[in-house]
PDB file of N, CA and C in Angstrom:
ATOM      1  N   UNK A   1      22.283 -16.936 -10.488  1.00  0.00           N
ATOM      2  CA  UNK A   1      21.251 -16.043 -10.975  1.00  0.00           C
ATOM      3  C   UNK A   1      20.976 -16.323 -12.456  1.00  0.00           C
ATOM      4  N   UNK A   2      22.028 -16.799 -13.351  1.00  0.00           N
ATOM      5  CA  UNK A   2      21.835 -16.597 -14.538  1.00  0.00           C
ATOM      6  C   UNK A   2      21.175 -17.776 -14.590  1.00  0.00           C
ATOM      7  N   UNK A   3      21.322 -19.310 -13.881  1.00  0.00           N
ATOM      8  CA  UNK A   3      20.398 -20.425 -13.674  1.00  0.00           C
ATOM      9  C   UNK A   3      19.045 -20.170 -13.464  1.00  0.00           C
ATOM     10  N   UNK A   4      18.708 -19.141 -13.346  1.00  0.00           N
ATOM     11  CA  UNK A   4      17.169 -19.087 -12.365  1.00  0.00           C
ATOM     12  C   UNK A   4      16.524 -17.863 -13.547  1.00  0.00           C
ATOM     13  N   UNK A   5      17.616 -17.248 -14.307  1.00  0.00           N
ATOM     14  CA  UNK A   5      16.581 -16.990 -15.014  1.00  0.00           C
ATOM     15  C   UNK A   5      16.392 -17.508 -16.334  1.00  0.00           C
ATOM     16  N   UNK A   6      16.978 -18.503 -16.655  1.00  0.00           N
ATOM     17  CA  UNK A   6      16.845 -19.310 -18.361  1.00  0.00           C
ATOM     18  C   UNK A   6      16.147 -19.914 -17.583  1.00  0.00           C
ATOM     19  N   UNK A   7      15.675 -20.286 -16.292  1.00  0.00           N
ATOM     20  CA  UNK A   7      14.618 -21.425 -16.256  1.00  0.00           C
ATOM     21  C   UNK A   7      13.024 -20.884 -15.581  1.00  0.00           C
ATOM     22  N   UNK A   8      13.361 -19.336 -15.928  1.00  0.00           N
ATOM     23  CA  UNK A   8      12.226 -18.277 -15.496  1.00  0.00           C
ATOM     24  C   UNK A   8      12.087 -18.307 -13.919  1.00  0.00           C
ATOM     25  N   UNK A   9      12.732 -18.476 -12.991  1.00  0.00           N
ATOM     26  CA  UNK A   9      12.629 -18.592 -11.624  1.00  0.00           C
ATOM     27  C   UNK A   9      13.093 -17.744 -11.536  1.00  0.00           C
ATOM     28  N   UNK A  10      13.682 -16.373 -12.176  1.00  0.00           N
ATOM     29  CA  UNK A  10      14.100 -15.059 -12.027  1.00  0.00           C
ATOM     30  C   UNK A  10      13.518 -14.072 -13.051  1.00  0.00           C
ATOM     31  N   UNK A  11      13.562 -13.207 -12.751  1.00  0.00           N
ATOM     32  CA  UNK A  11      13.006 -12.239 -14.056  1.00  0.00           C
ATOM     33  C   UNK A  11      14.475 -11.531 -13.483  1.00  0.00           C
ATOM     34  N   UNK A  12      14.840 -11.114 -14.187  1.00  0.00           N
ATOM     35  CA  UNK A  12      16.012 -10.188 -14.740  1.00  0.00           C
ATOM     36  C   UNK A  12      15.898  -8.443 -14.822  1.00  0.00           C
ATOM     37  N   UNK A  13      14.959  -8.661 -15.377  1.00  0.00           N
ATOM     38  CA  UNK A  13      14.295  -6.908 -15.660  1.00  0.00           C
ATOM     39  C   UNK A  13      13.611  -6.664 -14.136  1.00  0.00           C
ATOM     40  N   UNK A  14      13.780  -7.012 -13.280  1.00  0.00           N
ATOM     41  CA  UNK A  14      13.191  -6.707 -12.104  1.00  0.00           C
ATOM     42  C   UNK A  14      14.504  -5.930 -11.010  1.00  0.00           C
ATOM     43  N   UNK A  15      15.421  -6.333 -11.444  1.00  0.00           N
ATOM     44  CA  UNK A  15      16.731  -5.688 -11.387  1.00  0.00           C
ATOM     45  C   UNK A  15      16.618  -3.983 -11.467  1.00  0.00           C
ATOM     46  N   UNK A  16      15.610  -3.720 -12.592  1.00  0.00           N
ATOM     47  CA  UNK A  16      16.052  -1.971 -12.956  1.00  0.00           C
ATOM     48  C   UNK A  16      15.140  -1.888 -11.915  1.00  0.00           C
ATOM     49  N   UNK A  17      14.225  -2.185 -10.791  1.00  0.00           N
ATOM     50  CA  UNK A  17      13.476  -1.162 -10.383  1.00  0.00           C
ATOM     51  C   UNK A  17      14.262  -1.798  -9.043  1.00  0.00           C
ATOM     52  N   UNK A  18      15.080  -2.494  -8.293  1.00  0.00           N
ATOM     53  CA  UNK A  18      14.778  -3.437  -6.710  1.00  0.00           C
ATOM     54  C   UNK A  18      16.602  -3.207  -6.648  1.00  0.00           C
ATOM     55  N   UNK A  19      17.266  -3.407  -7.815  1.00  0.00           N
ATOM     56  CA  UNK A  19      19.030  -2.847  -7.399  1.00  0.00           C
ATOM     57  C   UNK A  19      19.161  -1.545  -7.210  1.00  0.00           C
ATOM     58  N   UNK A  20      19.152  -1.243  -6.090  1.00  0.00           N
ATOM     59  CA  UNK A  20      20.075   0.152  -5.352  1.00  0.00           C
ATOM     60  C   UNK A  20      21.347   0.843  -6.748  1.00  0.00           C
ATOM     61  N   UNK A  21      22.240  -0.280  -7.433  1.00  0.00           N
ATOM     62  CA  UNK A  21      23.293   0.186  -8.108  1.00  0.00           C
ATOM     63  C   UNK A  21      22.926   0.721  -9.845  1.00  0.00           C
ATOM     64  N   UNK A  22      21.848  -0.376  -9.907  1.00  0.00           N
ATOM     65  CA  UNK A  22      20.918  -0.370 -11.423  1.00  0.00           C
ATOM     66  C   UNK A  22      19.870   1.583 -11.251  1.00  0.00           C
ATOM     67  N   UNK A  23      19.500   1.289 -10.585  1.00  0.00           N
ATOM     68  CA  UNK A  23      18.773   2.193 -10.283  1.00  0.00           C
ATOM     69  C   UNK A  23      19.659   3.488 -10.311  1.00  0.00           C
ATOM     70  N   UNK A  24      20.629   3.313  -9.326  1.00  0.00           N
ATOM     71  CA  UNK A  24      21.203   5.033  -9.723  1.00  0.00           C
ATOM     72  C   UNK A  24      22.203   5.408 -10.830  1.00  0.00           C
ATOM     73  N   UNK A  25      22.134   3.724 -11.510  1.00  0.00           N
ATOM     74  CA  UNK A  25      22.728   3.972 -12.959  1.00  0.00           C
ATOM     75  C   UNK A  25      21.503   4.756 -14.186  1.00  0.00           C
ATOM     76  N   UNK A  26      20.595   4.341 -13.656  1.00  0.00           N
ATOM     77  CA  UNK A  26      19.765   4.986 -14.939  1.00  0.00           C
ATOM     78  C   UNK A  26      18.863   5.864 -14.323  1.00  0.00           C
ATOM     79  N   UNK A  27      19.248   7.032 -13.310  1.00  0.00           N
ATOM     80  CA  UNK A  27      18.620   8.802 -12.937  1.00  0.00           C
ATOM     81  C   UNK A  27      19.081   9.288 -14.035  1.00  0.00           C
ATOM     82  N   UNK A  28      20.497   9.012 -14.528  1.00  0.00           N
ATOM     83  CA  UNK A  28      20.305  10.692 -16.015  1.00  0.00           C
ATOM     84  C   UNK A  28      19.507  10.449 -17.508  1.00  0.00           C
ATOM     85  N   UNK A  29      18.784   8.994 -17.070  1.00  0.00           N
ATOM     86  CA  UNK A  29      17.941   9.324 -18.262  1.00  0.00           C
ATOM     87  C   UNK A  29      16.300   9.279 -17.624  1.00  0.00           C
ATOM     88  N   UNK A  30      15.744   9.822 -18.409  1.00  0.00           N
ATOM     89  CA  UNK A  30      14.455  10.485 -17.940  1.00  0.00           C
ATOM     90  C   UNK A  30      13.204   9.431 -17.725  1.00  0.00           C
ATOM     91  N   UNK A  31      12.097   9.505 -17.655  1.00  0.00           N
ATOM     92  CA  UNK A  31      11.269   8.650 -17.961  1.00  0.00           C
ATOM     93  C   UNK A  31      10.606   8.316 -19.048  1.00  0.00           C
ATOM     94  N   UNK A  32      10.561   9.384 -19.618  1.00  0.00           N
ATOM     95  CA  UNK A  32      10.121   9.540 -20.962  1.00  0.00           C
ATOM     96  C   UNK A  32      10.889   8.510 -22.063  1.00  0.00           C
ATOM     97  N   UNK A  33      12.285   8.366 -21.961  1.00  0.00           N
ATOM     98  CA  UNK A  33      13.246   8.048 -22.711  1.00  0.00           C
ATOM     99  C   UNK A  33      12.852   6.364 -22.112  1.00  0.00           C
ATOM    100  N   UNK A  34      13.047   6.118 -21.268  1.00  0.00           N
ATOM    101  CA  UNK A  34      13.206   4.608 -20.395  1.00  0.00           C
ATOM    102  C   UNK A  34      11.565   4.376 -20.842  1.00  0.00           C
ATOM    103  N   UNK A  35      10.841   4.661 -21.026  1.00  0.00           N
ATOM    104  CA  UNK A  35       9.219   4.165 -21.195  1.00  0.00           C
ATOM    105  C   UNK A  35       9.050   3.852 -22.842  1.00  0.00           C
ATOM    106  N   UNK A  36       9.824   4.941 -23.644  1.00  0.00           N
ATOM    107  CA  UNK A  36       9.904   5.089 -25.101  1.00  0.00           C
ATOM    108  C   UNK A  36      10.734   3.500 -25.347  1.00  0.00           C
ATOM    109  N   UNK A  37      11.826   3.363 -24.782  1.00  0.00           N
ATOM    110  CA  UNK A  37      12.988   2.618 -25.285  1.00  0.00           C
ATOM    111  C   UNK A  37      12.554   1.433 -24.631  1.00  0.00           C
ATOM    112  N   UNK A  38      11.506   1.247 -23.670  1.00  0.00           N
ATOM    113  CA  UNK A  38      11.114  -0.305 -23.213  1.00  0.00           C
ATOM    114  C   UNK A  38       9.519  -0.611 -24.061  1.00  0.00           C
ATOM    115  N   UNK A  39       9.063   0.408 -24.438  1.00  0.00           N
ATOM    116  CA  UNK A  39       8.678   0.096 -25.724  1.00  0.00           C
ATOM    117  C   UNK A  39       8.716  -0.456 -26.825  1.00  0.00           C
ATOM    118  N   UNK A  40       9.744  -0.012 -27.311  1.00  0.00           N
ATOM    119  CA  UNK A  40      10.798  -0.276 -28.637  1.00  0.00           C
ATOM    120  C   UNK A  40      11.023  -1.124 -28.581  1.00  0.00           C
ATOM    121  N   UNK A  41      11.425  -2.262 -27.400  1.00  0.00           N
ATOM    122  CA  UNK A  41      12.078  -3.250 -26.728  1.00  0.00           C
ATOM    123  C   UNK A  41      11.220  -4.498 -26.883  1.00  0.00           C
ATOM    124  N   UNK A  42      10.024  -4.117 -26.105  1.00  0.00           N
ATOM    125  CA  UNK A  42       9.142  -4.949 -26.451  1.00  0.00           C
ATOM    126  C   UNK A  42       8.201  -5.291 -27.805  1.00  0.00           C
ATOM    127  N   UNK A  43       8.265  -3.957 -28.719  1.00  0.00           N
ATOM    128  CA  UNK A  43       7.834  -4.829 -30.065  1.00  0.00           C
ATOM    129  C   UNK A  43       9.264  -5.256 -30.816  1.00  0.00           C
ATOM    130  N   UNK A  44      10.547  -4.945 -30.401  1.00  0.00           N
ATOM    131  CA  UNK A  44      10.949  -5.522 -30.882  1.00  0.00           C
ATOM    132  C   UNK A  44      11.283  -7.258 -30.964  1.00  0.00           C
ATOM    133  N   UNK A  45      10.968  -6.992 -29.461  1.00  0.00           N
ATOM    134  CA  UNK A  45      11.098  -8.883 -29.020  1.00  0.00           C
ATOM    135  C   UNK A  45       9.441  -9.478 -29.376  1.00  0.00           C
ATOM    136  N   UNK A  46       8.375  -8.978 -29.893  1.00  0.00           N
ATOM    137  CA  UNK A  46       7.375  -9.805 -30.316  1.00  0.00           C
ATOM    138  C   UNK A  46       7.448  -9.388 -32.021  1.00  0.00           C
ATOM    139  N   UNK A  47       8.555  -9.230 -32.400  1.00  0.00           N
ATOM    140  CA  UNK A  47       8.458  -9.147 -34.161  1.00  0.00           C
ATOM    141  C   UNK A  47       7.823  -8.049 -34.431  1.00  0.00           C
ATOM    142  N   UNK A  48       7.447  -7.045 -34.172  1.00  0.00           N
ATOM    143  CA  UNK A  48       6.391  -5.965 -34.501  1.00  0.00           C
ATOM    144  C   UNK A  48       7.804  -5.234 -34.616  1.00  0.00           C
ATOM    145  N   UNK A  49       8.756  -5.123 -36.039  1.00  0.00           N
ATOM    146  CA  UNK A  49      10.338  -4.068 -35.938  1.00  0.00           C
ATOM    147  C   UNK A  49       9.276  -3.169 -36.487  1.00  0.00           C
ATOM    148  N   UNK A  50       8.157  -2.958 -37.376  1.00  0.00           N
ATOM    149  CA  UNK A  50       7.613  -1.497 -37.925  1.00  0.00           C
ATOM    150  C   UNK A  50       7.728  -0.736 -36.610  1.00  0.00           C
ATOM    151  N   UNK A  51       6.794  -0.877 -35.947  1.00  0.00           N
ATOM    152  CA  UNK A  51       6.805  -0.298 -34.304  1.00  0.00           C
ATOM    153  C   UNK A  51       8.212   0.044 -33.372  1.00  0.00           C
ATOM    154  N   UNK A  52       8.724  -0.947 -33.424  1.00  0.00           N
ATOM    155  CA  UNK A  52      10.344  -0.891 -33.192  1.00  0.00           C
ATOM    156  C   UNK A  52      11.033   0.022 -33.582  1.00  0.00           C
ATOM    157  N   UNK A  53      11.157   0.036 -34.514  1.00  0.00           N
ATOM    158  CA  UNK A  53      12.024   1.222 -35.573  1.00  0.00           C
ATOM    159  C   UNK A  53      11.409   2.372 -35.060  1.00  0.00           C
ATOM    160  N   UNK A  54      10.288   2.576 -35.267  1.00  0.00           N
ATOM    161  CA  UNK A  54       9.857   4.275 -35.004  1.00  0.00           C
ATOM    162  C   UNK A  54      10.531   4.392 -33.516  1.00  0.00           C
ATOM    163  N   UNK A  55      10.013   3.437 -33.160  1.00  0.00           N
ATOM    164  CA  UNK A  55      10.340   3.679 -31.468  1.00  0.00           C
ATOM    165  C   UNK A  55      11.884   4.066 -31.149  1.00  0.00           C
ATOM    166  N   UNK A  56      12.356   3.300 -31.200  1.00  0.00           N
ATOM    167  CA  UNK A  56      13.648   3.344 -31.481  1.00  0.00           C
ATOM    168  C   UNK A  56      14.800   4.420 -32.411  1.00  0.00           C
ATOM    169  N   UNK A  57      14.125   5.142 -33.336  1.00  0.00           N
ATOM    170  CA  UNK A  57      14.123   6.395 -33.193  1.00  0.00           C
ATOM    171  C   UNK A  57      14.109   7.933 -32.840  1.00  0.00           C
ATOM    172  N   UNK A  58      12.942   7.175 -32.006  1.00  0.00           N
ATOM    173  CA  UNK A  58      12.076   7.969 -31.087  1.00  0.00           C
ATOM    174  C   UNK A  58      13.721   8.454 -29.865  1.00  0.00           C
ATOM    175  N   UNK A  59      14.039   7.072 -29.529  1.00  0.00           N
ATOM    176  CA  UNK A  59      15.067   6.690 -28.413  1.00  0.00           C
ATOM    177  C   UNK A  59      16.123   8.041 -29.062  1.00  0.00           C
ATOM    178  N   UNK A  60      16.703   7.335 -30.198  1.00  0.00           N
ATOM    179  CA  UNK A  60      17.749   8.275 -30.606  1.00  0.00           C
ATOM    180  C   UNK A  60      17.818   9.619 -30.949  1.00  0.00           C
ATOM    181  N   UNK A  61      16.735  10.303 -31.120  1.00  0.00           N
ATOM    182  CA  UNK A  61      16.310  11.948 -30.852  1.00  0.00           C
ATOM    183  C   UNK A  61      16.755  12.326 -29.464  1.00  0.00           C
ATOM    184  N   UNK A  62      16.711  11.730 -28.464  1.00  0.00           N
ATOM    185  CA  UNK A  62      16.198  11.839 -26.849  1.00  0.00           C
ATOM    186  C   UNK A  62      18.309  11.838 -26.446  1.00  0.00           C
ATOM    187  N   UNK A  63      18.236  10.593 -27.054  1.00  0.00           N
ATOM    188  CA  UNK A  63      19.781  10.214 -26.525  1.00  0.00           C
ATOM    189  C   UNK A  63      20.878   9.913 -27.746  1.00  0.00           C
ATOM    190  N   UNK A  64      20.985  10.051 -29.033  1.00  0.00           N
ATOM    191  CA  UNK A  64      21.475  10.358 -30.721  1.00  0.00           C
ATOM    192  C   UNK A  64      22.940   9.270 -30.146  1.00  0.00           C
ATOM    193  N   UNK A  65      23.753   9.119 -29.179  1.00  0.00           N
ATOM    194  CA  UNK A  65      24.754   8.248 -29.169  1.00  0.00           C
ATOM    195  C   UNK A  65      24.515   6.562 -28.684  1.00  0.00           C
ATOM    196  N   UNK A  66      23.437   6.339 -27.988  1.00  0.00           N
ATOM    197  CA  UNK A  66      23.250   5.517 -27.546  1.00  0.00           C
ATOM    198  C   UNK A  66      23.622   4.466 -28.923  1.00  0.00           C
ATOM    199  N   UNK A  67      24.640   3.544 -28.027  1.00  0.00           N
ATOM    200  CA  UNK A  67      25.204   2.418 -28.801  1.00  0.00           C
ATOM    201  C   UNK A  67      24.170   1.305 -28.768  1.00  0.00           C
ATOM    202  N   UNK A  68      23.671   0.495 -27.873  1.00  0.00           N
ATOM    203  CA  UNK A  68      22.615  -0.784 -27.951  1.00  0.00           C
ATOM    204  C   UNK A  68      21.376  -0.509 -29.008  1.00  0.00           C
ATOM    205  N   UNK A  69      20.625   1.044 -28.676  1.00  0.00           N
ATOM    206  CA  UNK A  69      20.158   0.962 -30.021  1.00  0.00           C
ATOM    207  C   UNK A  69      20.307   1.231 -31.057  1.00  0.00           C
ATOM    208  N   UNK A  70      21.165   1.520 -31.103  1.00  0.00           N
ATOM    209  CA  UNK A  70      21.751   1.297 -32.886  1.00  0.00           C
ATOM    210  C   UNK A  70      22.049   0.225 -33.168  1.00  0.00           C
ATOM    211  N   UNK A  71      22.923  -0.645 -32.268  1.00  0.00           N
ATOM    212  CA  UNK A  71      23.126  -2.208 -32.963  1.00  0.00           C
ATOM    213  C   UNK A  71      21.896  -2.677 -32.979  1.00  0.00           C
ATOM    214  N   UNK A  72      20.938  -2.340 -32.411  1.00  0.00           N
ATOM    215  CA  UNK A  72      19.500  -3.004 -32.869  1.00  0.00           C
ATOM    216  C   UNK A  72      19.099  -3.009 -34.183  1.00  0.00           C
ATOM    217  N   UNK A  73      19.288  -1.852 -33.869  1.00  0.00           N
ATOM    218  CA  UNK A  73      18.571  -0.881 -35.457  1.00  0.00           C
ATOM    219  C   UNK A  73      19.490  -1.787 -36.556  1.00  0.00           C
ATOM    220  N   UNK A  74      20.689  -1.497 -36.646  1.00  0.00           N
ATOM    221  CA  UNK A  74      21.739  -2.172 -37.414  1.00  0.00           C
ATOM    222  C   UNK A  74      21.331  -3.553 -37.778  1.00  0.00           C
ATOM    223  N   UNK A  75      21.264  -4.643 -36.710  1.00  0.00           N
ATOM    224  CA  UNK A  75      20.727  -6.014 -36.625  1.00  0.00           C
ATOM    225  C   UNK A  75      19.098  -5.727 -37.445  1.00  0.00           C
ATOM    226  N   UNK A  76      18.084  -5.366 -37.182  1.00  0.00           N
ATOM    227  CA  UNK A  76      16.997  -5.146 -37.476  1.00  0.00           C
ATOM    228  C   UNK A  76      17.108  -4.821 -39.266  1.00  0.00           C
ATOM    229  N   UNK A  77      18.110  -3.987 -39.796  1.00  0.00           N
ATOM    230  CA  UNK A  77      18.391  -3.271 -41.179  1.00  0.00           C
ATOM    231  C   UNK A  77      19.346  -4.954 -42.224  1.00  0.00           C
ATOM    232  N   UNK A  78      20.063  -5.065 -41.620  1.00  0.00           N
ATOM    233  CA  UNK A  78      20.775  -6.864 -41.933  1.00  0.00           C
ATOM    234  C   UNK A  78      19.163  -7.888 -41.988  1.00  0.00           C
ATOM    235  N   UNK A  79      18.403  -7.746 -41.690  1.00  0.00           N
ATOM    236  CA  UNK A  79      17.243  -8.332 -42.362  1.00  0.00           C
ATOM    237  C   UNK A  79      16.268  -7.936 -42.927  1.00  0.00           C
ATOM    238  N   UNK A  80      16.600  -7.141 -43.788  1.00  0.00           N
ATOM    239  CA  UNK A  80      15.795  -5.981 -44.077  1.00  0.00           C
ATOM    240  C   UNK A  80      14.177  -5.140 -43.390  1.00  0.00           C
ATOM    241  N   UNK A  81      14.410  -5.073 -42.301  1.00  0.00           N
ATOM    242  CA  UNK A  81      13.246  -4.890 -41.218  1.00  0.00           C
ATOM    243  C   UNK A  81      12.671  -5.765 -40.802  1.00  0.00           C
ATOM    244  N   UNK A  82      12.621  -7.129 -41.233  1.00  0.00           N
ATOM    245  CA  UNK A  82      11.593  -8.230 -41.135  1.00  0.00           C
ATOM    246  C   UNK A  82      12.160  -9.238 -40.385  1.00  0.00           C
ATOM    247  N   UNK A  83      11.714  -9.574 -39.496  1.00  0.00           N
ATOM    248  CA  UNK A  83      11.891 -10.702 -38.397  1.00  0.00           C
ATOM    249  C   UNK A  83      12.381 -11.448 -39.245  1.00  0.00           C
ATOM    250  N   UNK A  84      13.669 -12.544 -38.973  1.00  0.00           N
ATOM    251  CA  UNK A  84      13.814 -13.911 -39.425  1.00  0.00           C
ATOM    252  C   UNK A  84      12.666 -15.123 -39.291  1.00  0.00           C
ATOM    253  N   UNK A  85      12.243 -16.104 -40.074  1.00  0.00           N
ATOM    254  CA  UNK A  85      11.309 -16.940 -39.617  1.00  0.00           C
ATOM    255  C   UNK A  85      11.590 -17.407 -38.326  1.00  0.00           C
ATOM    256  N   UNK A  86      12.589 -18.175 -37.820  1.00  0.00           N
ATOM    257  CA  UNK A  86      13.064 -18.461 -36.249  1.00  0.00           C
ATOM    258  C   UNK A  86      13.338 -17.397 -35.453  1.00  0.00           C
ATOM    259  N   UNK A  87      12.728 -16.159 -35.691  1.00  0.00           N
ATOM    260  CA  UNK A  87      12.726 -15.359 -34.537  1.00  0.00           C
ATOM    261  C   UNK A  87      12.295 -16.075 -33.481  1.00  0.00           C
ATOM    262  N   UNK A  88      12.863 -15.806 -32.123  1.00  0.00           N
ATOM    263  CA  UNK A  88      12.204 -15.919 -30.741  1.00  0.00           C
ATOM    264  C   UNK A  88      12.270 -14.904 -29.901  1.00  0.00           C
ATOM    265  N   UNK A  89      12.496 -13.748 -29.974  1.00  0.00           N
ATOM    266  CA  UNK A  89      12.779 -12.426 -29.319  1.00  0.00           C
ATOM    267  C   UNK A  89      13.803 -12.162 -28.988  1.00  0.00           C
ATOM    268  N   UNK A  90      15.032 -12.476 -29.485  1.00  0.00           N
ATOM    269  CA  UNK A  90      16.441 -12.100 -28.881  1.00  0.00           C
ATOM    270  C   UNK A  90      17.192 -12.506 -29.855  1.00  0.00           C
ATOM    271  N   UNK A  91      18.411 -11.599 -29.932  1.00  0.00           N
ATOM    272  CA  UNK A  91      19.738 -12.021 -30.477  1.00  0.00           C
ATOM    273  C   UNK A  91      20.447 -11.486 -29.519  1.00  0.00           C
ATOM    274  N   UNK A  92      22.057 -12.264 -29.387  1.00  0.00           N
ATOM    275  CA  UNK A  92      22.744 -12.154 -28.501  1.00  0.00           C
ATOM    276  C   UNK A  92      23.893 -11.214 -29.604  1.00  0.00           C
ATOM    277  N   UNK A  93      24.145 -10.033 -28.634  1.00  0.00           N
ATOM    278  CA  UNK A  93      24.936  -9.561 -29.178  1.00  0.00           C
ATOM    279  C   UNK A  93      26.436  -9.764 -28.725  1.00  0.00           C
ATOM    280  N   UNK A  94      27.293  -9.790 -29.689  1.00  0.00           N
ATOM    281  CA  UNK A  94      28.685 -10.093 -28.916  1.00  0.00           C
ATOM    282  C   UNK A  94      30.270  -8.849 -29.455  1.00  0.00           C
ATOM    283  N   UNK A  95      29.267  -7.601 -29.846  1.00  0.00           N
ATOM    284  CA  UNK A  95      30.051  -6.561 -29.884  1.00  0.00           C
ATOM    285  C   UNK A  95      29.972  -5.594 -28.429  1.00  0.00           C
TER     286      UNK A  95
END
């Protein structure tokens, strides 16, 4: 699986709506929260962190412990808001 999707013959994010186990992992958060935070997600992976940040804020009002976005936020603040020039939409986190 992980072959098929570095070579895009998988989408990955297709997982939260088609896994039975994904799926009844994320009922206790709302829609509101999951629409806000795949938001956030996506300007954060096209360089738009102004947008990001609010968003992502937005996230932590809703859910204030959530760990992934804060290391975002964290990662995002280590460059002082501003995309690196070699951004490509991802950093791998390894905390």
């Amino acid at each position: 699986m992980r072959e098929a999707a570095f070579s895009n013959d998988f989408q990955v994010s297709e997982l939260f709506t088609t896994n039975s186990e994904i799926v009844f992992m994320r009922q206790p958060f709302g829609l509101e929260w999951m629409s806000t935070n795949a938001d956030a997600f996506a300007a954060y992976e096209h360089g738009d962190w102004k947008l990001a940040i609010n968003l992502f804020h937005k996230v932590l009002e809703m859910k204030p412990e959530d760990k992934p976005t804060k290391n975002i936020l964290a990662f995002m603040q280590q460059h002082d808001n501003i995309p690196p020039a070699d951004w490509q939409g991802f950093k791998f986190f390894d905390e």
